[in-house]
Protein backbone atom coordinates (compact mmCIF):
# COMPACT_ATOMS: atom_id res chain seq x y z
CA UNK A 1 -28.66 31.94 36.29
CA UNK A 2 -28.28 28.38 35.36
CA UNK A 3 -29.31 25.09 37.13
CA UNK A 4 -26.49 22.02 36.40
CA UNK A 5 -28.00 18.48 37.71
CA UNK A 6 -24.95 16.07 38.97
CA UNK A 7 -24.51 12.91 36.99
CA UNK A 8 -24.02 10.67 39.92
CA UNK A 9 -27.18 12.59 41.30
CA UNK A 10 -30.01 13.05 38.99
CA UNK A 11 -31.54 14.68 42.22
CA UNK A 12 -29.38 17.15 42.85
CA UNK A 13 -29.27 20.65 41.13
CA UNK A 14 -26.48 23.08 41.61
CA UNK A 15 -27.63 26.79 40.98
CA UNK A 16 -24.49 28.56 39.48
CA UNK A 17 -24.57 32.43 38.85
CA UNK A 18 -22.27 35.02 39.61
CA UNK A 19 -23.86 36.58 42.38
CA UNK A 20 -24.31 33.16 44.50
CA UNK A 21 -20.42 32.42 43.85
CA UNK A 22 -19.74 35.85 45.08
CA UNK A 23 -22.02 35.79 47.80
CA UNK A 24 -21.03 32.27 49.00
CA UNK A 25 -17.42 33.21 48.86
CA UNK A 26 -18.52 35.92 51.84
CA UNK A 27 -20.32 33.75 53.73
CA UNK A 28 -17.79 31.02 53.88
CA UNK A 29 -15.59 33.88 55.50
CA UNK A 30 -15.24 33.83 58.85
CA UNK A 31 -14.61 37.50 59.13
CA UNK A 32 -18.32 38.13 57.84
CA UNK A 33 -19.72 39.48 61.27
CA UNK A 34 -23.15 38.21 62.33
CA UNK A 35 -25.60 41.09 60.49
CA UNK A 36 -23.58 40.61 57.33
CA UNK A 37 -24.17 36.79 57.70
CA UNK A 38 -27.66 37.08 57.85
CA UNK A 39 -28.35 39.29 55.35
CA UNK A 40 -25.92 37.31 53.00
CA UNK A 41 -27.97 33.97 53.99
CA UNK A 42 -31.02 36.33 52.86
CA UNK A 43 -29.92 36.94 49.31
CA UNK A 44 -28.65 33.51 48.60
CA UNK A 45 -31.33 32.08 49.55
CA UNK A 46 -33.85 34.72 47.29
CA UNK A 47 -31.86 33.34 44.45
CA UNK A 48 -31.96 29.05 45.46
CA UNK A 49 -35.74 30.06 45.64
CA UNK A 50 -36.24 31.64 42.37
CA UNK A 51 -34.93 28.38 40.99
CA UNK A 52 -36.39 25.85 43.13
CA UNK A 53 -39.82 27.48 42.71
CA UNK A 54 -38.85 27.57 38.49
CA UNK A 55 -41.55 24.29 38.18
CA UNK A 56 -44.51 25.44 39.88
CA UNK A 57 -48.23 25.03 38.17
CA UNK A 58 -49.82 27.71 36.72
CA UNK A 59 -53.53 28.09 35.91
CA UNK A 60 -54.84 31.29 33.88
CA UNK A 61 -57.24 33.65 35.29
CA UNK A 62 -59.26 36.22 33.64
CA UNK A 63 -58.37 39.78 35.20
CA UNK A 64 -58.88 43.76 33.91
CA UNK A 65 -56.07 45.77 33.11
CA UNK A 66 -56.37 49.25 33.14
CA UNK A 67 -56.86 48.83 29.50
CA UNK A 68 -58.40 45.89 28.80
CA UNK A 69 -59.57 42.60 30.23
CA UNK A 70 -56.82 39.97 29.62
CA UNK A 71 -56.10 35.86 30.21
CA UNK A 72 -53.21 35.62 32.74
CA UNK A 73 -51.28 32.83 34.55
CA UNK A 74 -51.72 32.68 38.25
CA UNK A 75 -50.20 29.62 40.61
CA UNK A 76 -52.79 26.76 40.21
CA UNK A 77 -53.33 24.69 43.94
CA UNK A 78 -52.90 25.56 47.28
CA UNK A 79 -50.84 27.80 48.62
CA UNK A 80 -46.81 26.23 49.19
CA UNK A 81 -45.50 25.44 52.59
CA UNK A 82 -41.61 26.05 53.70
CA UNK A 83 -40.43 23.86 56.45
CA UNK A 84 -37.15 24.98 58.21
CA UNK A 85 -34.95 22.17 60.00
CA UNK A 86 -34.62 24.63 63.41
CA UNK A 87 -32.40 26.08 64.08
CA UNK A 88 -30.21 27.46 61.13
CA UNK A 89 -33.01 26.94 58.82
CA UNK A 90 -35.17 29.85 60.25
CA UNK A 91 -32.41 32.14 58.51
CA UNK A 92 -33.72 31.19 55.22
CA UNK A 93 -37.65 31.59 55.97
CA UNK A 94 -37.84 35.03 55.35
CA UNK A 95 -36.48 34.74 51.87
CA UNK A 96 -39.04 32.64 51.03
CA UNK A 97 -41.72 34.17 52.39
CA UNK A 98 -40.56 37.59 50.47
CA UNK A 99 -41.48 35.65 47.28
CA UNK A 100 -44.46 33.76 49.08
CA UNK A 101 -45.85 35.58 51.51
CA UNK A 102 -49.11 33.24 51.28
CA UNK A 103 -47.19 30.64 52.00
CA UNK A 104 -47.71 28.38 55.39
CA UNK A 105 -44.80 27.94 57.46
CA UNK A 106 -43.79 25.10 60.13
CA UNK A 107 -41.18 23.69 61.74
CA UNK A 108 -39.17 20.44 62.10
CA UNK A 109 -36.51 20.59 65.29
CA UNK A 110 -33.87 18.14 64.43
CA UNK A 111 -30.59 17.85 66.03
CA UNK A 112 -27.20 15.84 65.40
CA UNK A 113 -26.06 13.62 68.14
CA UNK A 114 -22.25 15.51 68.76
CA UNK A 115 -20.58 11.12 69.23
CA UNK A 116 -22.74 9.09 66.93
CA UNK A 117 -24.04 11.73 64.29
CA UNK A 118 -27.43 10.11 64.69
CA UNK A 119 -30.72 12.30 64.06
CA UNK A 120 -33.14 13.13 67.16
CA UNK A 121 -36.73 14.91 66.53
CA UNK A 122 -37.25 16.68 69.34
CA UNK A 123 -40.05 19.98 67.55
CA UNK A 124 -42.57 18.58 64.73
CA UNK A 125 -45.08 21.05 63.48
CA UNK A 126 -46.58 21.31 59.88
CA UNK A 127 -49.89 23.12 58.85
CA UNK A 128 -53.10 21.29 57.78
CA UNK A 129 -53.25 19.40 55.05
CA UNK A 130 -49.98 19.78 54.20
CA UNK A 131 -50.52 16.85 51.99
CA UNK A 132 -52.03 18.82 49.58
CA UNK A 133 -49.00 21.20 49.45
CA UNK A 134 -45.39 21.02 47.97
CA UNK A 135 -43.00 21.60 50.33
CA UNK A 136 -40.02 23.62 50.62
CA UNK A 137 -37.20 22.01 53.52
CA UNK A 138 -35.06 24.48 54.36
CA UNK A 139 -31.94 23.51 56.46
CA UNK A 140 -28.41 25.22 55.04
CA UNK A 141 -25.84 22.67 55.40
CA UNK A 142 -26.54 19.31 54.17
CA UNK A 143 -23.55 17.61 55.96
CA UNK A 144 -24.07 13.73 56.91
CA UNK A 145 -27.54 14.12 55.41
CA UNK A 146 -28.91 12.38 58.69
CA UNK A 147 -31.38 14.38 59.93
CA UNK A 148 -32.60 15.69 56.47
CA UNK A 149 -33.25 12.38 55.59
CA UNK A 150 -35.28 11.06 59.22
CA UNK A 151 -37.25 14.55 58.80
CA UNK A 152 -38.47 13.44 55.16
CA UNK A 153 -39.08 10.39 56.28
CA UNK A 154 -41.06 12.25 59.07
CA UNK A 155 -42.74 14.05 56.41
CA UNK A 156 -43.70 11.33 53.78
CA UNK A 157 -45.44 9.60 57.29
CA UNK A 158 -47.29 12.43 57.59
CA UNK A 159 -48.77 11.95 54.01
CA UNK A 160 -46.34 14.82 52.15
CA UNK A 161 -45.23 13.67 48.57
CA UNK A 162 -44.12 16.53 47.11
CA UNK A 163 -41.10 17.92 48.59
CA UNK A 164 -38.09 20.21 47.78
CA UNK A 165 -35.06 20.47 49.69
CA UNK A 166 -32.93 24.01 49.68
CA UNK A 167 -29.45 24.59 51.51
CA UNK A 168 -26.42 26.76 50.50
CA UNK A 169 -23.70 23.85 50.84
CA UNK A 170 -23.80 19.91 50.38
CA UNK A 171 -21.29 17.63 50.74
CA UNK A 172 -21.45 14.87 48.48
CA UNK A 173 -21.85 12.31 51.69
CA UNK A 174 -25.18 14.32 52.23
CA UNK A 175 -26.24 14.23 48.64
CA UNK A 176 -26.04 10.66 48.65
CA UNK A 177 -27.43 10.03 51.82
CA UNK A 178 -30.56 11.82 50.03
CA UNK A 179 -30.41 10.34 46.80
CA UNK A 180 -30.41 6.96 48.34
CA UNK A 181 -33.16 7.35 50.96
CA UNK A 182 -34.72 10.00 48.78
CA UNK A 183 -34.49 9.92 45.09
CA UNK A 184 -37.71 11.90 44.15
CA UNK A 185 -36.93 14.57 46.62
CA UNK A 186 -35.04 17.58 44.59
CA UNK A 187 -31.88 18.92 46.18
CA UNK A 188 -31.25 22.59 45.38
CA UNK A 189 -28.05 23.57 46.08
CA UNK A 190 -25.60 26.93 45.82
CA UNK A 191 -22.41 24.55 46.63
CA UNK A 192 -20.93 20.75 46.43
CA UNK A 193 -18.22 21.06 48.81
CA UNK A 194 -15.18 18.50 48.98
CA UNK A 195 -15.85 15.99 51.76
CA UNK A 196 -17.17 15.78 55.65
CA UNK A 197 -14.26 15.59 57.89
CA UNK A 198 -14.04 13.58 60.95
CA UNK A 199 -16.73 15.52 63.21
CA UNK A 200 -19.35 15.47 60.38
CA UNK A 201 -19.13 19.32 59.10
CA UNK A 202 -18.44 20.12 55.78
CA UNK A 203 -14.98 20.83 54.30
CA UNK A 204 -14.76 23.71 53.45
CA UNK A 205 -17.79 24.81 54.35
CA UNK A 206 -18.78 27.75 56.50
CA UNK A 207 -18.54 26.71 59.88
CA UNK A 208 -21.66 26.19 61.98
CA UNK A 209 -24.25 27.91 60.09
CA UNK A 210 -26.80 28.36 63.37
CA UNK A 211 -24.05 29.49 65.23
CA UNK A 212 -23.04 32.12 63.11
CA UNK A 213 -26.91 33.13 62.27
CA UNK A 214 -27.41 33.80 65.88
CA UNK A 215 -24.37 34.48 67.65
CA UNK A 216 -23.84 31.42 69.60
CA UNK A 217 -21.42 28.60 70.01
């Protein structure tokens, strides 16, 4: 698997590897019923995580091995916390967890005003001392980059510094959005798509990613 970074976007990391292209390439297919869909946002995300999580501290700990006692590198800190932008992020939580299962888990509810593509908070719910954490946002499309950005700026309020952002697609509108408001937050992506159109979604993206997660319109 290898990790390119952008050079407009220093920020931004695009994970290419044969199995994401392929993957991708069946989710963007709108014949991909909803279980297949799912599963596929599963294993993309599995592999955005293995590379998003590529940097974290290690400490060494003494343990026994059935043979001998040996030095060996654990995580150093606390425990991580993954933060899904509700709705269509909650399809990437489990993923995560898989990998993490220590991890603490909360939830920002953010939605997209359908006329002036404005951000509203209307859920906000992190664990304790989530300042002492690095943070995982998950939210699969980053289209206008609107209400990624107001949730990190929710976030840094709240005293969180060390942040992550993971979604299959981008735009390049949303990267920038990001990059602009957010320049030490990393961007881990499995896509740059072309362009938003004129109702904010990505081109060509994959439609409405919540919609096709859990069956609704």
């Amino acid at each position: 698997m290898s990790l390119h970074s952008h050079p407009a976007y220093p920020n931004f990391h695009l994970v290419e590897h044969p199995l994401v292209a392929h993957k991708l390439t069946l989710l963007r297919d709108k014949n991909s019923n909803k279980k297949l869909f799912k599963e596929l946002v599963h294993e993309v995300t599995l592999l955005l995580a293995y590379e998003a999580t590529a940097n974290l501290p290690l400490i060494t700990t003494r343990i026994e091995t059935p043979l001998e006692a040996a030095d060996m590198p654990v995580i150093a800190g606390k425990k991580s916390v993954i933060l899904p932008i509700l709705r269509a992020g909650l399809g990437m939580v489990d993923a995560f967890l898989s990998l993490m299962p220590g991890a603490r888990v909360g939830h920002i509810g953010m939605y997209r005003d359908e006329e002036t593509l404005e951000p509203h908070t209307y859920f906000f719910k992190i664990p304790p001392s989530c300042h002492e954490r690095i943070a995982f946002i998950l939210d699969p499309m980053l289209a206008t980059g609107g209400s990624t950005s107001a949730a990190i700026t929710r976030l840094k309020a709240a005293g969180l510094s060390r942040m992550k952002l993971v979604c299959l697609l981008a735009s390049p509108e949303g990267v920038e959005r990001i990059s602009v408001d957010h320049p030490d937050v990393k961007i881990f992506s499995a896509a740059l798509d072309r362009e938003l159109d004129e109702h904010g979604y990505i081109r060509p993206g994959l439609g409405d990613a919540g919609n096709r997660l859990f069956g609704t319109r």
